[in-house]
Protein backbone atom coordinates (compact mmCIF):
# COMPACT_ATOMS: atom_id res chain seq x y z
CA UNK A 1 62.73 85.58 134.07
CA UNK A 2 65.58 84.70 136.30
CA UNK A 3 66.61 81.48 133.85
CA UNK A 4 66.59 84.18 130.73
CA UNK A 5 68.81 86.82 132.96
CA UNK A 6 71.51 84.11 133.84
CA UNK A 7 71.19 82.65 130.05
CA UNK A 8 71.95 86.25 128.86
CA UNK A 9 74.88 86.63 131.47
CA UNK A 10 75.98 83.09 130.03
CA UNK A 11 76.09 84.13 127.07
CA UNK A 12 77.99 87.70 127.72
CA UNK A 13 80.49 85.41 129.49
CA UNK A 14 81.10 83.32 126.57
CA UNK A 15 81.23 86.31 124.07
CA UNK A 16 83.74 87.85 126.05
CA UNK A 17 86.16 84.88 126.24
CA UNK A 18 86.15 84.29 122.61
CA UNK A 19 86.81 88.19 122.37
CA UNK A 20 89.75 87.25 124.58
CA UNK A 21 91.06 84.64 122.95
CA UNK A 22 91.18 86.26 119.68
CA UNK A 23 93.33 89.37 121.37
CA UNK A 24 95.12 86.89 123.18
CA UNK A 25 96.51 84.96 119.94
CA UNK A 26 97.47 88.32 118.58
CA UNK A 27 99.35 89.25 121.81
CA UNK A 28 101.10 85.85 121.14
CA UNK A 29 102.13 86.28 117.70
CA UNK A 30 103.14 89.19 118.12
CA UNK A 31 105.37 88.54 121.30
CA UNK A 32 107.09 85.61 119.22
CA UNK A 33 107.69 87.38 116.22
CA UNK A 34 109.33 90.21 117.70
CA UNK A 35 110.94 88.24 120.57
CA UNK A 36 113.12 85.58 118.05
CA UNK A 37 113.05 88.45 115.08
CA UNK A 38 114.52 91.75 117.13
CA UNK A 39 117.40 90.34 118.24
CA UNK A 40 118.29 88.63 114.76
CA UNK A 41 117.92 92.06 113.17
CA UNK A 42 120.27 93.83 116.13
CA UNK A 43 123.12 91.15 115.46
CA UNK A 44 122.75 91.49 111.56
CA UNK A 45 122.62 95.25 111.77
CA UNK A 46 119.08 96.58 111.19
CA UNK A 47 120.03 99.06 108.17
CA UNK A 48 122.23 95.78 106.87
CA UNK A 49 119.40 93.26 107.31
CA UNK A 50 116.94 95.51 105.19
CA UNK A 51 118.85 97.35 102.70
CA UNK A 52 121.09 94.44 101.91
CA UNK A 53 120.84 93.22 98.28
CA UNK A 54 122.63 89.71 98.84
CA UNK A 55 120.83 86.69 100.77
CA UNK A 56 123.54 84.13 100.99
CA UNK A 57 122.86 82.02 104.61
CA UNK A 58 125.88 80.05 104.74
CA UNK A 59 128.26 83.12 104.53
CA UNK A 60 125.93 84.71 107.39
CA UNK A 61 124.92 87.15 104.68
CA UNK A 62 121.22 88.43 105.48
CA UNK A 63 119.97 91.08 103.10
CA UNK A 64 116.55 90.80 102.19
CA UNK A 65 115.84 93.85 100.48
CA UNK A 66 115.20 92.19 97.07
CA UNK A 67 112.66 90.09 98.57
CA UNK A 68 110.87 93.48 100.02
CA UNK A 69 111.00 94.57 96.54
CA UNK A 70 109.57 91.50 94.77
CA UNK A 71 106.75 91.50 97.35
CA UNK A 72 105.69 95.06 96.80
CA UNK A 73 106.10 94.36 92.58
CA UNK A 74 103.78 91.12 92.39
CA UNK A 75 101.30 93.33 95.08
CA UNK A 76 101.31 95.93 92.59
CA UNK A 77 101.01 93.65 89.87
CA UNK A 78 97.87 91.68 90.88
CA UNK A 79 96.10 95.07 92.57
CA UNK A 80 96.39 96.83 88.88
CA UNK A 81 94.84 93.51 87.40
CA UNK A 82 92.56 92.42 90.23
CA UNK A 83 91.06 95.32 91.78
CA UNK A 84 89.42 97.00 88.23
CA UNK A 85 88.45 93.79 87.45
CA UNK A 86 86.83 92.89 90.86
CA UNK A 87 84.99 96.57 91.22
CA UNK A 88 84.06 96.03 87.71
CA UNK A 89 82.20 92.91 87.76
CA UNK A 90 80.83 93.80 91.26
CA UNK A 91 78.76 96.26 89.54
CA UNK A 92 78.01 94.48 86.99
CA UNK A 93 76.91 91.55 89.14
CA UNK A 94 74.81 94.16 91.50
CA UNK A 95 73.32 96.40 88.42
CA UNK A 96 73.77 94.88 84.84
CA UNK A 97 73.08 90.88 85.32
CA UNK A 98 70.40 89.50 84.52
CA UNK A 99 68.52 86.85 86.68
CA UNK A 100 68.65 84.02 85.12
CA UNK A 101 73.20 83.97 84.82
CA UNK A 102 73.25 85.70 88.09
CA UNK A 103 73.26 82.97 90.54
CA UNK A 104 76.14 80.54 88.28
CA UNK A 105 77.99 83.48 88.07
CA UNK A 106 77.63 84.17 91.96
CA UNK A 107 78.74 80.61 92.59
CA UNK A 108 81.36 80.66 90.32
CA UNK A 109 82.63 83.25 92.43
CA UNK A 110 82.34 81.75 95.42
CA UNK A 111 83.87 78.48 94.28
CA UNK A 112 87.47 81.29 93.50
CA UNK A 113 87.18 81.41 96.76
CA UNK A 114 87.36 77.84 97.97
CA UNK A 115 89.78 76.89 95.45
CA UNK A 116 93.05 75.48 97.68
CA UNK A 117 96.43 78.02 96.38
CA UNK A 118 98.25 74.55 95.52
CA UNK A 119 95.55 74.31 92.25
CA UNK A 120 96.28 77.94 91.51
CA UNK A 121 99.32 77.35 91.71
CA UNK A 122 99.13 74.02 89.20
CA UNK A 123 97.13 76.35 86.89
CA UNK A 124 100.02 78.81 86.72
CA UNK A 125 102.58 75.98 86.36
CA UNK A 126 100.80 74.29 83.40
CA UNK A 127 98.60 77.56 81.70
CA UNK A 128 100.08 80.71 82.64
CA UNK A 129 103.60 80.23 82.91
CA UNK A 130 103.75 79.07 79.22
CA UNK A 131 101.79 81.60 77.55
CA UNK A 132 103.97 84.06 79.83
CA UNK A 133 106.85 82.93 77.97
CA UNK A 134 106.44 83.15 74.73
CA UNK A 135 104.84 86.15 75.15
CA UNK A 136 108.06 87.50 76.60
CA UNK A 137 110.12 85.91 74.03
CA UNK A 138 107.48 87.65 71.45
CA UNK A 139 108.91 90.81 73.10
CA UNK A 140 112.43 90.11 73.08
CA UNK A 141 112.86 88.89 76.38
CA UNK A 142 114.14 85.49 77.32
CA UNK A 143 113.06 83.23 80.49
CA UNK A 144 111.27 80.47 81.62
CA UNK A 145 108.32 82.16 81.83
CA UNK A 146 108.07 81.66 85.47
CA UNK A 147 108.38 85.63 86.89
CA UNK A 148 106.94 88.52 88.43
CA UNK A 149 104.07 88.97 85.64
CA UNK A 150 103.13 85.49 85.97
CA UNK A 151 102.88 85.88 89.94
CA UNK A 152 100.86 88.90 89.77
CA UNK A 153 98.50 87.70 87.06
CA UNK A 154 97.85 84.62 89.30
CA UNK A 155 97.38 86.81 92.80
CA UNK A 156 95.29 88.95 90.62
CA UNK A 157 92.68 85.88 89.79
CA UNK A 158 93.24 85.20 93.89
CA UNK A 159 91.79 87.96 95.29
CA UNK A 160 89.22 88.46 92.89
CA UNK A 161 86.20 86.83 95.19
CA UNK A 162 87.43 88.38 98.07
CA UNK A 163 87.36 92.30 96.07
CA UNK A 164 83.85 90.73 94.48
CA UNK A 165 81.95 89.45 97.04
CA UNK A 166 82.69 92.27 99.62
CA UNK A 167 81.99 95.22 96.81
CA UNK A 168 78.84 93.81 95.54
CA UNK A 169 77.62 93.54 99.07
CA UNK A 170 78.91 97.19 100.08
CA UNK A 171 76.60 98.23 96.51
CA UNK A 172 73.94 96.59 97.74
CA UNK A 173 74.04 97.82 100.89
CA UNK A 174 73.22 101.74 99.22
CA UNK A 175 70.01 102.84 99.79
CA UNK A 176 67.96 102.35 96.01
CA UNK A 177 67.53 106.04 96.97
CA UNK A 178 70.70 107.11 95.94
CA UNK A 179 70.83 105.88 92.95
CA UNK A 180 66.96 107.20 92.10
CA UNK A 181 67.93 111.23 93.12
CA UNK A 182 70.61 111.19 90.75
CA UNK A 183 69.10 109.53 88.30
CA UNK A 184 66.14 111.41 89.21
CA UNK A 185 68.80 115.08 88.40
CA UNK A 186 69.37 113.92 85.11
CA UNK A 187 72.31 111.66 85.45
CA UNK A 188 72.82 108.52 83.29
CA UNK A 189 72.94 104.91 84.68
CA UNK A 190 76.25 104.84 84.63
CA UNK A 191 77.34 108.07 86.24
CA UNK A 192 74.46 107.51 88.74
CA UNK A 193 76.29 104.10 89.84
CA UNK A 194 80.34 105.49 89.36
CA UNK A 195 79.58 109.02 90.62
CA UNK A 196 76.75 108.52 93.58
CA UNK A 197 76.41 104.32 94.68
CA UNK A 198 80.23 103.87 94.81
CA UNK A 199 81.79 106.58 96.25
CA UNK A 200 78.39 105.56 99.12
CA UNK A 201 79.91 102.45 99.49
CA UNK A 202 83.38 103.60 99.68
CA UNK A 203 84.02 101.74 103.09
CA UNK A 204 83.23 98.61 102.37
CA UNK A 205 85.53 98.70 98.66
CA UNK A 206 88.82 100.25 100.72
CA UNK A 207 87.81 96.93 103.18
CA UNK A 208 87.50 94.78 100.16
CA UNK A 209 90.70 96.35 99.03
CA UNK A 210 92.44 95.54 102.35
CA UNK A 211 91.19 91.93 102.18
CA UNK A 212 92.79 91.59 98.49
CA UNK A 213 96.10 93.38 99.17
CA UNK A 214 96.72 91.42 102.38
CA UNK A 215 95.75 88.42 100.67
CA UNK A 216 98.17 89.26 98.01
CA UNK A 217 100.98 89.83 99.88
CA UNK A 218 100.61 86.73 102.19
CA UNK A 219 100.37 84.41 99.53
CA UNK A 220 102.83 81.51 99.58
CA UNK A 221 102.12 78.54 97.93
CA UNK A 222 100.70 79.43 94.25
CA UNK A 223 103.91 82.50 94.22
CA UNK A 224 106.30 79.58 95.05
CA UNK A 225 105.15 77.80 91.94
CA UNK A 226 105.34 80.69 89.22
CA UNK A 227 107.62 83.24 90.50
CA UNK A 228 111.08 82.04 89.87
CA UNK A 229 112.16 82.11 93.68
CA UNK A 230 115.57 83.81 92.75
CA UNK A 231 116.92 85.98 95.76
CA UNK A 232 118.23 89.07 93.67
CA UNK A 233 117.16 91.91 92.73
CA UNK A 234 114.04 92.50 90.35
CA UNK A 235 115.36 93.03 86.62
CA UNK A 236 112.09 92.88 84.90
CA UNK A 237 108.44 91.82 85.29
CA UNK A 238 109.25 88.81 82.87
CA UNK A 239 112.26 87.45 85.26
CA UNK A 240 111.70 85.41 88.34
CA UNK A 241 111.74 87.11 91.87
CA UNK A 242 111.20 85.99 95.39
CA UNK A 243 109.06 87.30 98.06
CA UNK A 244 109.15 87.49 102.11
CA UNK A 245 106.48 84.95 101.88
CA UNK A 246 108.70 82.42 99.78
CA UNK A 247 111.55 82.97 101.49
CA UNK A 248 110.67 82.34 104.93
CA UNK A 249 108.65 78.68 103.84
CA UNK A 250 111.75 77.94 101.22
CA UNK A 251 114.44 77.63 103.87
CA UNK A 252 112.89 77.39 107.55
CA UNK A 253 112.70 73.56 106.83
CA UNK A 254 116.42 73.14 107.14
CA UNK A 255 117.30 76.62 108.59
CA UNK A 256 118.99 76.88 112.22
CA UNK A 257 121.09 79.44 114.35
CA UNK A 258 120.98 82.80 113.11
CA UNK A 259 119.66 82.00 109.66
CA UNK A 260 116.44 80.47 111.48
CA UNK A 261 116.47 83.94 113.21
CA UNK A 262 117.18 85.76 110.27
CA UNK A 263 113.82 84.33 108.33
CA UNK A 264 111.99 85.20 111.62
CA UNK A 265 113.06 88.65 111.54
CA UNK A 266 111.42 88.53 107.65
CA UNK A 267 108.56 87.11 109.54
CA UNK A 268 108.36 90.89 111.53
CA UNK A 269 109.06 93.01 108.63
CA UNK A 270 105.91 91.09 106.51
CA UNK A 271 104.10 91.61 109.87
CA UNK A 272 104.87 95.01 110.04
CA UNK A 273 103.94 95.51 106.12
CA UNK A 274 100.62 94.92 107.29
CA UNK A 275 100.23 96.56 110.15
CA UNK A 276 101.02 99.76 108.22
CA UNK A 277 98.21 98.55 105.65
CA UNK A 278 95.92 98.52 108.02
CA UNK A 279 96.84 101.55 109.95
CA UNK A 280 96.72 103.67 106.48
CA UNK A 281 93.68 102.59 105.60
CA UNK A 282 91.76 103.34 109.47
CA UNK A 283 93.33 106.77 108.87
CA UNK A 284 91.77 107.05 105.39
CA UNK A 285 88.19 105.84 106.58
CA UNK A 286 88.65 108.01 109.65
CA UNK A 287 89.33 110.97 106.97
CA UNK A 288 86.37 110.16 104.80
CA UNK A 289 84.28 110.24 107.60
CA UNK A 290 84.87 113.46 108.52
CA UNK A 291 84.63 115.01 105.48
């Protein structure tokens, strides 16, 4: 009895360190972000360093407000095409599949997942980039085809196992007798499952949404590869753009001084992006709790 009490107090021990340890590398991050990135933004001029629409580091101009804007475009762009398509084939996976396609489809999901960003990013390079363009040029635009649609179509196949695997399991997590009363009140399979299992499950798809959006927006490798990387302004979803993500791995390999500082400081506003994200969607859970 005594060996199983000091196993159990062991194990508490243990538990608690790693609980530690994970709060401690937050503290960390979050102490050298805002440590090297505050000051940056103070000498630049906070309203400068964030509204400014020129990024030109060897005349000390720091303006990364195009960059904001890019990010928040190819987000937008890859949660319009991700998330319906993610929700959508989470219920179809949970209530339309049958057996015997279920489980390739399942791992074909899964392998999405485990797919390294560089190959995404090859796949945009060599597939969607050129069908991007001559779409475009179909339209009467002309590029290169690498630009914001192409970024957000690829972010959009990105998070799709994330916004899949975490739905379906939120679905199945329902209790079968939801779905059975309202089916059971007249209501047809698919209102039963859009109007009654879903809106049940509705924590676990805003989490699956978080998951996406964050992964979205922290993307750097594969949005390197398509998205133009052009520090200006956004003039259309078929011309290239740069993100906070891109901007900061583009340039901190030769960066120093108060440019080095300056892509910190986009390090903290990035940060801060998703520390809003987060805080939004607590207060929307909270809300839905309560009601």
């Amino acid at each position: 009895m005594k060996r199983k009490a000091l196993t159990e107090r062991v194990m508490q021990v243990i538990f608690f360190v790693a609980a530690c340890a994970s709060v401690l590398a937050v503290a960390l991050i979050c102490i050298f972000l805002f440590a090297n990135g505050i000051p940056a933004m103070k000498e630049i001029g906070f309203v400068k360093f964030l509204t400014g629409t020129l990024w030109r580091p060897k005349n000390e101009i720091f303006g990364i407000f195009p960059m904001i804007v890019g990010s928040l475009y190819v987000t937008a762009g890859a949660i319009i095409i991700g998330v319906p398509i993610g929700i959508l084939t989470a219920v179809f996976m949970a209530y339309y599949c049958p057996e015997r396609i279920y489980k390739p489809l399942k791992a074909a999901t899964e392998l999405l997942a485990g797919i390294p960003s560089v190959i995404y990013g090859f796949f945009g390079l060599v597939v969607i980039v050129p069908l991007v363009r001559e779409f475009g040029r179909n339209m009467g635009f002309h590029g290169n085809g690498n630009s914001i649609l192409t970024a957000s179509i690829l972010l959009g196949m990105m998070i799709l196992p994330t916004i899949i695997g975490l739905t379906e399991s939120s679905i199945r997590a329902v209790p079968e007798q939801y779905y059975e009363g309202a089916v059971a009140l007249g209501a047809t399979h698919e209102r039963s499952i859009f109007r009654v299992v879903i809106p049940a499950a509705k924590s676990g798809v805003i989490a699956a949404l978080v998951l996406g959006i964050g992964r979205a927006i922290g993307e750097t490798m594969a949005v390197i590869m398509v998205a133009g990387n052009q520090a200006r302004m956004p003039e259309g979803i078929f011309r290239g753009v740069r993100t906070l993500t891109a901007n900061i791995v583009i340039e901190m390999g030769y960066a120093a001084g108060l440019h080095r500082e300056a892509l910190i400081a986009t390090g903290v506003v990035l940060f801060v992006f998703i520390l809003i994200l987060n805080f939004s969607v607590a207060l929307l859970k909270r809300r839905s709790e309560h009601e």
